[in-house]
PDB file of N, CA and C in Angstrom:
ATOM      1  N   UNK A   1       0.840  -1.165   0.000  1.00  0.00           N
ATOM      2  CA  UNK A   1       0.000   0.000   0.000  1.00  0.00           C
ATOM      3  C   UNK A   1       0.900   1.248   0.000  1.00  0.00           C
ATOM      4  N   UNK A   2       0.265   1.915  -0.607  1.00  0.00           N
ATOM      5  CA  UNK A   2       1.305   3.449  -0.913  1.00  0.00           C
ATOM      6  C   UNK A   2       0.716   4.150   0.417  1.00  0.00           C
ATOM      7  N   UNK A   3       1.611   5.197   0.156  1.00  0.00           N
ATOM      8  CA  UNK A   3       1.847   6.375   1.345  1.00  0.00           C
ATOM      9  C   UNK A   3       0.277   7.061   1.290  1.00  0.00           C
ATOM     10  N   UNK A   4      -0.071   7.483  -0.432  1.00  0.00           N
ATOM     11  CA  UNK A   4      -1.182   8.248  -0.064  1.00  0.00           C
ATOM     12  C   UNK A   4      -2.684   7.418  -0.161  1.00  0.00           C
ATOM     13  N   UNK A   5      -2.321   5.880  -0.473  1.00  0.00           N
ATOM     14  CA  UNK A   5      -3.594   4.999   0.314  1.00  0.00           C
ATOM     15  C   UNK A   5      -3.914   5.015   1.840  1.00  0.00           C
ATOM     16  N   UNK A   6      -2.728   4.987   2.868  1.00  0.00           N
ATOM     17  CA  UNK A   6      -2.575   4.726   3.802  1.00  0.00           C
ATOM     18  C   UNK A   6      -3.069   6.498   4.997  1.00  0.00           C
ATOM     19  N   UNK A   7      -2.796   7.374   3.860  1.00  0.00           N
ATOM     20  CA  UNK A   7      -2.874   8.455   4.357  1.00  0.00           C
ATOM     21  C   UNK A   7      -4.836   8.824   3.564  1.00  0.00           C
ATOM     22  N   UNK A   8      -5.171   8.415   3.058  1.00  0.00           N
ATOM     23  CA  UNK A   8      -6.833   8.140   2.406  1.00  0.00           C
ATOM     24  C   UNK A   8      -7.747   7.161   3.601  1.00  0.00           C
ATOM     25  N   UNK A   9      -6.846   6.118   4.106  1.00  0.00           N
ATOM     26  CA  UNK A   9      -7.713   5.305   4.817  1.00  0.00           C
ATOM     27  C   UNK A   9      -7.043   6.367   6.611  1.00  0.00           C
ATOM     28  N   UNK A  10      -6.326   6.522   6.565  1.00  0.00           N
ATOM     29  CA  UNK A  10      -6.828   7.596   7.940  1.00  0.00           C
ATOM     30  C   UNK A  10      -7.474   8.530   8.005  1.00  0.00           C
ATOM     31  N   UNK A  11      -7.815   9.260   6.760  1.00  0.00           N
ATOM     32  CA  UNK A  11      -8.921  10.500   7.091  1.00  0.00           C
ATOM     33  C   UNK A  11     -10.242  10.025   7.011  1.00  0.00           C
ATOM     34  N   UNK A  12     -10.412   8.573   6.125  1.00  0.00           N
ATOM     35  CA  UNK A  12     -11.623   8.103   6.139  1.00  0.00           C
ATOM     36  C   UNK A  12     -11.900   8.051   7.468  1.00  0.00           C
ATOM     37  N   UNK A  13     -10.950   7.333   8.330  1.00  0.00           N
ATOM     38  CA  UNK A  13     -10.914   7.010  10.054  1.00  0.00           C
ATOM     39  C   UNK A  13     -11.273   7.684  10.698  1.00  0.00           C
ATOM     40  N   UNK A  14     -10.725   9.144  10.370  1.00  0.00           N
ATOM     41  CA  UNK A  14     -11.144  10.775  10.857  1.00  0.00           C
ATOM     42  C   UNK A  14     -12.483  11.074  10.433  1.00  0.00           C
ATOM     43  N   UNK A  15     -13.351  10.550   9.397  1.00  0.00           N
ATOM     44  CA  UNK A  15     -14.101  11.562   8.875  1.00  0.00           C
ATOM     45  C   UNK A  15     -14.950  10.406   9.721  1.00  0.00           C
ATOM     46  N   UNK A  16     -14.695   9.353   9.992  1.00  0.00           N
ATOM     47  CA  UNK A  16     -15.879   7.724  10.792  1.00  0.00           C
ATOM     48  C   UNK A  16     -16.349   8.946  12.354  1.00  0.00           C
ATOM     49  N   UNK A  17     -14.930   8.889  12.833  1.00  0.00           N
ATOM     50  CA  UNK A  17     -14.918   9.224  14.251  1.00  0.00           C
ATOM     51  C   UNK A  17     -15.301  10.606  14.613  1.00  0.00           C
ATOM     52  N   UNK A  18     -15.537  11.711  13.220  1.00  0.00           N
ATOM     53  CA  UNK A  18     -16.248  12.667  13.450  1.00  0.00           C
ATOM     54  C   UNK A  18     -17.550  12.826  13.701  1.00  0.00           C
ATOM     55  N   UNK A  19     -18.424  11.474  13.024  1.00  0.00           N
ATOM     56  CA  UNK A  19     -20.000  10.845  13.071  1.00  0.00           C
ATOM     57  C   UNK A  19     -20.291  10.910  14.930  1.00  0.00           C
ATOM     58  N   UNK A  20     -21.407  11.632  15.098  1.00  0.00           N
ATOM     59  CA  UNK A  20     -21.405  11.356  17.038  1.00  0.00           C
ATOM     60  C   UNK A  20     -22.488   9.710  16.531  1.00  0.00           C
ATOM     61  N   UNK A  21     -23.203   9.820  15.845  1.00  0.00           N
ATOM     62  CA  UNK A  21     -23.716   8.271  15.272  1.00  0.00           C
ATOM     63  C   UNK A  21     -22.777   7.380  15.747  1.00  0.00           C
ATOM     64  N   UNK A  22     -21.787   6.836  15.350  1.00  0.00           N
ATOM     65  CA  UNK A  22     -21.369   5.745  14.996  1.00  0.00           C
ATOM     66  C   UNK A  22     -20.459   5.793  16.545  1.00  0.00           C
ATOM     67  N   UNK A  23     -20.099   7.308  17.277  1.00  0.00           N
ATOM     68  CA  UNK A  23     -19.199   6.847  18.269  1.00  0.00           C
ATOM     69  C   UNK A  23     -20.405   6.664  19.482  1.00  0.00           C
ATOM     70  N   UNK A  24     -21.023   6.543  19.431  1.00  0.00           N
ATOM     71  CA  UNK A  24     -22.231   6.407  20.056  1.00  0.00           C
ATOM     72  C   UNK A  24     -22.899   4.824  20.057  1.00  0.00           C
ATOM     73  N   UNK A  25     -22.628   4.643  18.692  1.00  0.00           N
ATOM     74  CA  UNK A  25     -22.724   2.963  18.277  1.00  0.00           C
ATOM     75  C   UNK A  25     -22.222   2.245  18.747  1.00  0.00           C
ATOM     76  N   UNK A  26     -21.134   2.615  18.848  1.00  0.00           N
ATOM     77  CA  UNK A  26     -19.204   2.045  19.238  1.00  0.00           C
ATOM     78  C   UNK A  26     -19.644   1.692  20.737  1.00  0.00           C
ATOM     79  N   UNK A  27     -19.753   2.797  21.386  1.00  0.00           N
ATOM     80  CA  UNK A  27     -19.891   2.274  22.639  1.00  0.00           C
ATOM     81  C   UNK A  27     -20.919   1.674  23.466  1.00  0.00           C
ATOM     82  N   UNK A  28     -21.547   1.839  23.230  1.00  0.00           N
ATOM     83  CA  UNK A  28     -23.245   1.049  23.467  1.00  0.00           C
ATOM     84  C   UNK A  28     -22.746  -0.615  22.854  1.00  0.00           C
ATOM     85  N   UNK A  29     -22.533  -0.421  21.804  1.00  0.00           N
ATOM     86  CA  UNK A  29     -22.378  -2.201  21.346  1.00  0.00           C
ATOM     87  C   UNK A  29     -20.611  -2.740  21.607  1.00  0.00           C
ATOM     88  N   UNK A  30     -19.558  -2.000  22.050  1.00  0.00           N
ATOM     89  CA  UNK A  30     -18.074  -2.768  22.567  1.00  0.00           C
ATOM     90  C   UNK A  30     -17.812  -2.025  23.549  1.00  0.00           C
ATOM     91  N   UNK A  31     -18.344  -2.439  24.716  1.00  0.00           N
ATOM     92  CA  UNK A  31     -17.876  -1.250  25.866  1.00  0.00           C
ATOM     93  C   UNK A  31     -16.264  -1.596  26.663  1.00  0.00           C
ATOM     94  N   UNK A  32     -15.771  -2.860  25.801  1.00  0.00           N
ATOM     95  CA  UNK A  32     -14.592  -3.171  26.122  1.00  0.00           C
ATOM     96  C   UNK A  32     -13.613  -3.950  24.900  1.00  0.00           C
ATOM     97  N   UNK A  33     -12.791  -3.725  24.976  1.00  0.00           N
ATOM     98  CA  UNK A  33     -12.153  -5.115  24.402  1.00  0.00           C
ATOM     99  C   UNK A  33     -10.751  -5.416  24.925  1.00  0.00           C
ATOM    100  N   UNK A  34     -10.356  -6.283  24.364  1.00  0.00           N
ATOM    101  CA  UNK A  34      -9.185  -7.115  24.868  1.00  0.00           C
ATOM    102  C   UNK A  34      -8.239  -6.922  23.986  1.00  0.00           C
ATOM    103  N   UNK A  35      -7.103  -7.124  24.603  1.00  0.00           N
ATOM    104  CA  UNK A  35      -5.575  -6.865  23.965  1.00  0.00           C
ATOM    105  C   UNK A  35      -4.451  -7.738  24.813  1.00  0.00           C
ATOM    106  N   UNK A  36      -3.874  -8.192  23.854  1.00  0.00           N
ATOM    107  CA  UNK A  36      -2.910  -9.219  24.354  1.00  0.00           C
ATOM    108  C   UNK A  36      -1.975  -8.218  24.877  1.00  0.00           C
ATOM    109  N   UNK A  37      -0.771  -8.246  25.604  1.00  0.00           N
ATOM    110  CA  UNK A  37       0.321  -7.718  26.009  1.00  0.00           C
ATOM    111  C   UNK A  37       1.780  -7.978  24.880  1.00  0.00           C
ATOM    112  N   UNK A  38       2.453  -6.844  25.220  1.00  0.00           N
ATOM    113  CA  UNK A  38       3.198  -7.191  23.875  1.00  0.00           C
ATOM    114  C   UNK A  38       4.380  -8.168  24.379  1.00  0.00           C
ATOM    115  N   UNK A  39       4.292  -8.349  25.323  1.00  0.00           N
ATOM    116  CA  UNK A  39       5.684  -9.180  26.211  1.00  0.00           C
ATOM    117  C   UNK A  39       5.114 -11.003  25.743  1.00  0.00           C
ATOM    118  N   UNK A  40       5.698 -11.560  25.121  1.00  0.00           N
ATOM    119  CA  UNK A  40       5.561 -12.891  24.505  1.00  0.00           C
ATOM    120  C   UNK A  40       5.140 -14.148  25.615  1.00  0.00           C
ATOM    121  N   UNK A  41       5.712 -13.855  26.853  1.00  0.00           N
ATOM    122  CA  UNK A  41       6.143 -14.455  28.117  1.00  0.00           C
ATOM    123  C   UNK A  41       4.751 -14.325  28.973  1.00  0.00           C
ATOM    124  N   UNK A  42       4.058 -13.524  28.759  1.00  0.00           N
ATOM    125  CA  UNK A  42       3.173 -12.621  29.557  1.00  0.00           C
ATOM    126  C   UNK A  42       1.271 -13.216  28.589  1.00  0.00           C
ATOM    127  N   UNK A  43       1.015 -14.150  29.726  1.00  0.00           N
ATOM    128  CA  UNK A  43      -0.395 -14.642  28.768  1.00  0.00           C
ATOM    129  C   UNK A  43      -1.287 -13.900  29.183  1.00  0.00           C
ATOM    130  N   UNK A  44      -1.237 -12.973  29.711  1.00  0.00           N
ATOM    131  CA  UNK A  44      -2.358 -11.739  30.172  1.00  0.00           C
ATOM    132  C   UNK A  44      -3.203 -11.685  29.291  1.00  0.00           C
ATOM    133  N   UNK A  45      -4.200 -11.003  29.713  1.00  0.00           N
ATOM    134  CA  UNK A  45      -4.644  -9.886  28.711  1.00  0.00           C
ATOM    135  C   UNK A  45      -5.112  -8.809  28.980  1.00  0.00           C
ATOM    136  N   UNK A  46      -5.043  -7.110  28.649  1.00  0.00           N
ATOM    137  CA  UNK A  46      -5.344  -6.169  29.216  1.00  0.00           C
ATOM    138  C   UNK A  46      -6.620  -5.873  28.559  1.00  0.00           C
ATOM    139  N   UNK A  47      -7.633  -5.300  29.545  1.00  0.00           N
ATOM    140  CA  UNK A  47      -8.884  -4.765  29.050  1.00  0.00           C
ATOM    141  C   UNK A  47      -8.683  -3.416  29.128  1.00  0.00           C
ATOM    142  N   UNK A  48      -9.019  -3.081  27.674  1.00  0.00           N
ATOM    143  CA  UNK A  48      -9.291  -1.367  27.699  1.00  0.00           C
ATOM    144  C   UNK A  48     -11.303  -1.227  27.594  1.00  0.00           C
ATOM    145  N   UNK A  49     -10.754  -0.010  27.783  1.00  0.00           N
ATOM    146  CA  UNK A  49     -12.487   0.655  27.948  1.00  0.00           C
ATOM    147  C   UNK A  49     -12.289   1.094  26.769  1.00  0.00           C
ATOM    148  N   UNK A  50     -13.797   1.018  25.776  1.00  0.00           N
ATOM    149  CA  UNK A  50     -13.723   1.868  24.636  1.00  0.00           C
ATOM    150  C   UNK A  50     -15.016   2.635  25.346  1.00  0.00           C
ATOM    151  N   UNK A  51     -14.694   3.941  25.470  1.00  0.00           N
ATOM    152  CA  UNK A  51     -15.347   4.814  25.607  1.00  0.00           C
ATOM    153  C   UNK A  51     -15.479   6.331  24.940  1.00  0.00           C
ATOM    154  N   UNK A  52     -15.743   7.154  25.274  1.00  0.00           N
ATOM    155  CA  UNK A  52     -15.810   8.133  24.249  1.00  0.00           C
ATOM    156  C   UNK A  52     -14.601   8.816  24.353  1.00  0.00           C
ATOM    157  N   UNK A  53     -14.143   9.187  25.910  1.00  0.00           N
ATOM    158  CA  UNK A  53     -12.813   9.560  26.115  1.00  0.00           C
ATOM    159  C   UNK A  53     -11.791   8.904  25.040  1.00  0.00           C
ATOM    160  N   UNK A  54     -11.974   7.449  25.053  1.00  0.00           N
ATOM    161  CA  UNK A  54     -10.780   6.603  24.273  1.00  0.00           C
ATOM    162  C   UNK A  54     -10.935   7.090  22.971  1.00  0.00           C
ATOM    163  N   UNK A  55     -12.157   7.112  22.811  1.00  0.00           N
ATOM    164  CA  UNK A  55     -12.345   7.406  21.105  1.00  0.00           C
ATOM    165  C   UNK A  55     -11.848   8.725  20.501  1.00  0.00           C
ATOM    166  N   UNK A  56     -12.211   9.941  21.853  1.00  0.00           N
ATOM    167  CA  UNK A  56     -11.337  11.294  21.602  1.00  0.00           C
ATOM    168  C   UNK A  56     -10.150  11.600  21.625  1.00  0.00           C
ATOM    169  N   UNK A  57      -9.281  10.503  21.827  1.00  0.00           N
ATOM    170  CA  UNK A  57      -7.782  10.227  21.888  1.00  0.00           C
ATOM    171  C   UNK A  57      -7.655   9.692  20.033  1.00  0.00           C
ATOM    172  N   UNK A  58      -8.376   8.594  20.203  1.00  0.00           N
ATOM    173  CA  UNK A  58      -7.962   8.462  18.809  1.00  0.00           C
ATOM    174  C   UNK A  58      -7.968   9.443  17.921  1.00  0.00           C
ATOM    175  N   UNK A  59      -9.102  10.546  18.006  1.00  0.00           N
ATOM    176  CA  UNK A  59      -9.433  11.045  16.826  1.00  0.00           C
ATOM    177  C   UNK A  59      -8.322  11.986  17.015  1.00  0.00           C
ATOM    178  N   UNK A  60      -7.552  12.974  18.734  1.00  0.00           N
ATOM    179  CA  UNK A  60      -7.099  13.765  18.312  1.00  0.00           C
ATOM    180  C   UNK A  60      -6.026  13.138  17.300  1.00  0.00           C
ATOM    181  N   UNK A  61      -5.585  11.664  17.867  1.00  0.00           N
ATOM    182  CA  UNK A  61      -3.728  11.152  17.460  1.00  0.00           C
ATOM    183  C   UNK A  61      -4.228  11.241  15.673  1.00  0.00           C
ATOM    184  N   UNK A  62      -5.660  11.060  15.401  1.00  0.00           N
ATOM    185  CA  UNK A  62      -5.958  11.096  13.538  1.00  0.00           C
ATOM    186  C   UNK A  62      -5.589  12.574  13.255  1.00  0.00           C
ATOM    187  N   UNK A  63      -6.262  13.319  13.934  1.00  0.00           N
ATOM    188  CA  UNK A  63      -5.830  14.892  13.777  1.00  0.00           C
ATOM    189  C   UNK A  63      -4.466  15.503  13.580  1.00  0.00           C
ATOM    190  N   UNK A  64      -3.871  15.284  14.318  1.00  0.00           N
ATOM    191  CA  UNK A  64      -2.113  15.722  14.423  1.00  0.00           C
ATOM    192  C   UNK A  64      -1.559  15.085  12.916  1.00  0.00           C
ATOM    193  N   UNK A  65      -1.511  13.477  13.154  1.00  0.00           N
ATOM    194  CA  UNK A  65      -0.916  13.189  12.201  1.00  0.00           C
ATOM    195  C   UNK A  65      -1.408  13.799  10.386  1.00  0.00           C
ATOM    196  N   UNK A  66      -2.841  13.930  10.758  1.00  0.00           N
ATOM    197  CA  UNK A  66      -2.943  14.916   9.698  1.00  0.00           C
ATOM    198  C   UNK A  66      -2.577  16.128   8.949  1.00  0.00           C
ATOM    199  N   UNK A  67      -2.504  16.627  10.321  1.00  0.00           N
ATOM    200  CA  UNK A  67      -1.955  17.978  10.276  1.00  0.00           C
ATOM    201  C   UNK A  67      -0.531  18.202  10.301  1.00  0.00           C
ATOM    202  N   UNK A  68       0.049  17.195  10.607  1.00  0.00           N
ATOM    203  CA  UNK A  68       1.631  16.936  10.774  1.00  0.00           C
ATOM    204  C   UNK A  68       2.481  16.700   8.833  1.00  0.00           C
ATOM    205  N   UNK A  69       1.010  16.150   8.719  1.00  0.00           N
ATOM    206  CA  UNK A  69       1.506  15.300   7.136  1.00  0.00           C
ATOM    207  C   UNK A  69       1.244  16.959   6.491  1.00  0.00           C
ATOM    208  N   UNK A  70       0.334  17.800   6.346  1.00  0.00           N
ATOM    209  CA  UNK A  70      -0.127  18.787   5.239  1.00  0.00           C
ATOM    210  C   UNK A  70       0.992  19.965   6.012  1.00  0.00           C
ATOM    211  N   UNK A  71       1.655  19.888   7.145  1.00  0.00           N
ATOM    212  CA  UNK A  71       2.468  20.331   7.224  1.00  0.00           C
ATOM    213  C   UNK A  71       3.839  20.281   6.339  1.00  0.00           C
ATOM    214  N   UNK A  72       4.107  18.931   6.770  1.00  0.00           N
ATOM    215  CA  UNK A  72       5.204  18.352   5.791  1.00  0.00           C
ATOM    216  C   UNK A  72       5.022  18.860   4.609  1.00  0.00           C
ATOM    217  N   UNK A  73       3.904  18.890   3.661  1.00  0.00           N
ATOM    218  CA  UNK A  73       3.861  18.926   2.390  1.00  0.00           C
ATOM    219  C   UNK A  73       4.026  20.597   1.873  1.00  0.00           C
ATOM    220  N   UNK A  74       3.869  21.154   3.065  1.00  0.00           N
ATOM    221  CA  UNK A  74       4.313  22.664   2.901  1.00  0.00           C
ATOM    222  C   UNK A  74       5.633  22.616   1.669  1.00  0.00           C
ATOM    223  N   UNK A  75       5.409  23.836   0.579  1.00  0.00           N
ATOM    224  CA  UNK A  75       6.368  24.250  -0.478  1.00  0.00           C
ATOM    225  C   UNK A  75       7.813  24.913   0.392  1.00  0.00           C
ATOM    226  N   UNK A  76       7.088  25.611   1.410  1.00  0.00           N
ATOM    227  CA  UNK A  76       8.792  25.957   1.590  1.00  0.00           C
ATOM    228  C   UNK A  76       9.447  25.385   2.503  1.00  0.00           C
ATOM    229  N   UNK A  77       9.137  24.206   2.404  1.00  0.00           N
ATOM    230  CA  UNK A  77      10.629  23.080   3.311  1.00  0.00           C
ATOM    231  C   UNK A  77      11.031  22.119   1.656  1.00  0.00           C
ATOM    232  N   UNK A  78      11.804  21.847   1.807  1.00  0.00           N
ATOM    233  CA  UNK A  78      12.543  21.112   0.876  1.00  0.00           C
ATOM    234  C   UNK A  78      12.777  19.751   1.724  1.00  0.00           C
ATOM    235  N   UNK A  79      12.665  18.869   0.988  1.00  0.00           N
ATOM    236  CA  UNK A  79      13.056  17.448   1.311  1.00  0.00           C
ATOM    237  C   UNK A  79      14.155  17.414   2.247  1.00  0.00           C
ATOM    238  N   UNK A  80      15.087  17.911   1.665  1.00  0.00           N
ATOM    239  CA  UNK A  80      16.647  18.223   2.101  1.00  0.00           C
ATOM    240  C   UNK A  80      16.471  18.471   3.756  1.00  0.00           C
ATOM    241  N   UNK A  81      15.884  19.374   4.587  1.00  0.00           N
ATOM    242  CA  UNK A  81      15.493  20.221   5.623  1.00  0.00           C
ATOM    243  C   UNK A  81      15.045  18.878   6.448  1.00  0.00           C
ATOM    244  N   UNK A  82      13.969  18.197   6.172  1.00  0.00           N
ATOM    245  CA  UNK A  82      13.504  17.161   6.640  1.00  0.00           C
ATOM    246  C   UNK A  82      14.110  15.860   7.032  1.00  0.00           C
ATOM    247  N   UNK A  83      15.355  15.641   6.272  1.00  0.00           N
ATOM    248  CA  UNK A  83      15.971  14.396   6.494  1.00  0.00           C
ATOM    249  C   UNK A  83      17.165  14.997   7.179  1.00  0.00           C
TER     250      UNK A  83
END
């Protein structure tokens, strides 16, 4: 997948989590889920809350990186500047 598929399916993500519909959906029907731990050794599993708080985290971390990327693409930085 290219850079600007990957950067198409996060604003779609952004434009989901802007819906109060669907984050409203979200939590009424998964008020939790499960996540393994990343430690291999470790058969846990951690429960997060999906709640709206959680969901307003996601959307800001969709936001930034958005805004981080149309930053980047600004004309007056040069490639050069960036690396």
């Amino acid at each position: 997948m290219t850079g600007k598929e990957k950067l198409s399916r996060m604003f779609a993500v952004y434009l989901i989590l802007m819906q109060s519909e669907f984050v409203r959906d979200i939590v009424q029907r998964t008020p939790y889920r499960y996540y393994k731990r990343q430690n291999p050794d470790d058969k846990t599993e951690e429960r997060v809350v999906i709640d709206r708080h959680y969901l307003r985290n996601i959307l800001t971390c969709h936001e930034q990186t958005l805004c981080f990327h149309e930053w980047l693409k600004m004309e007056e930085f040069t490639k050069e500047d960036i690396d």
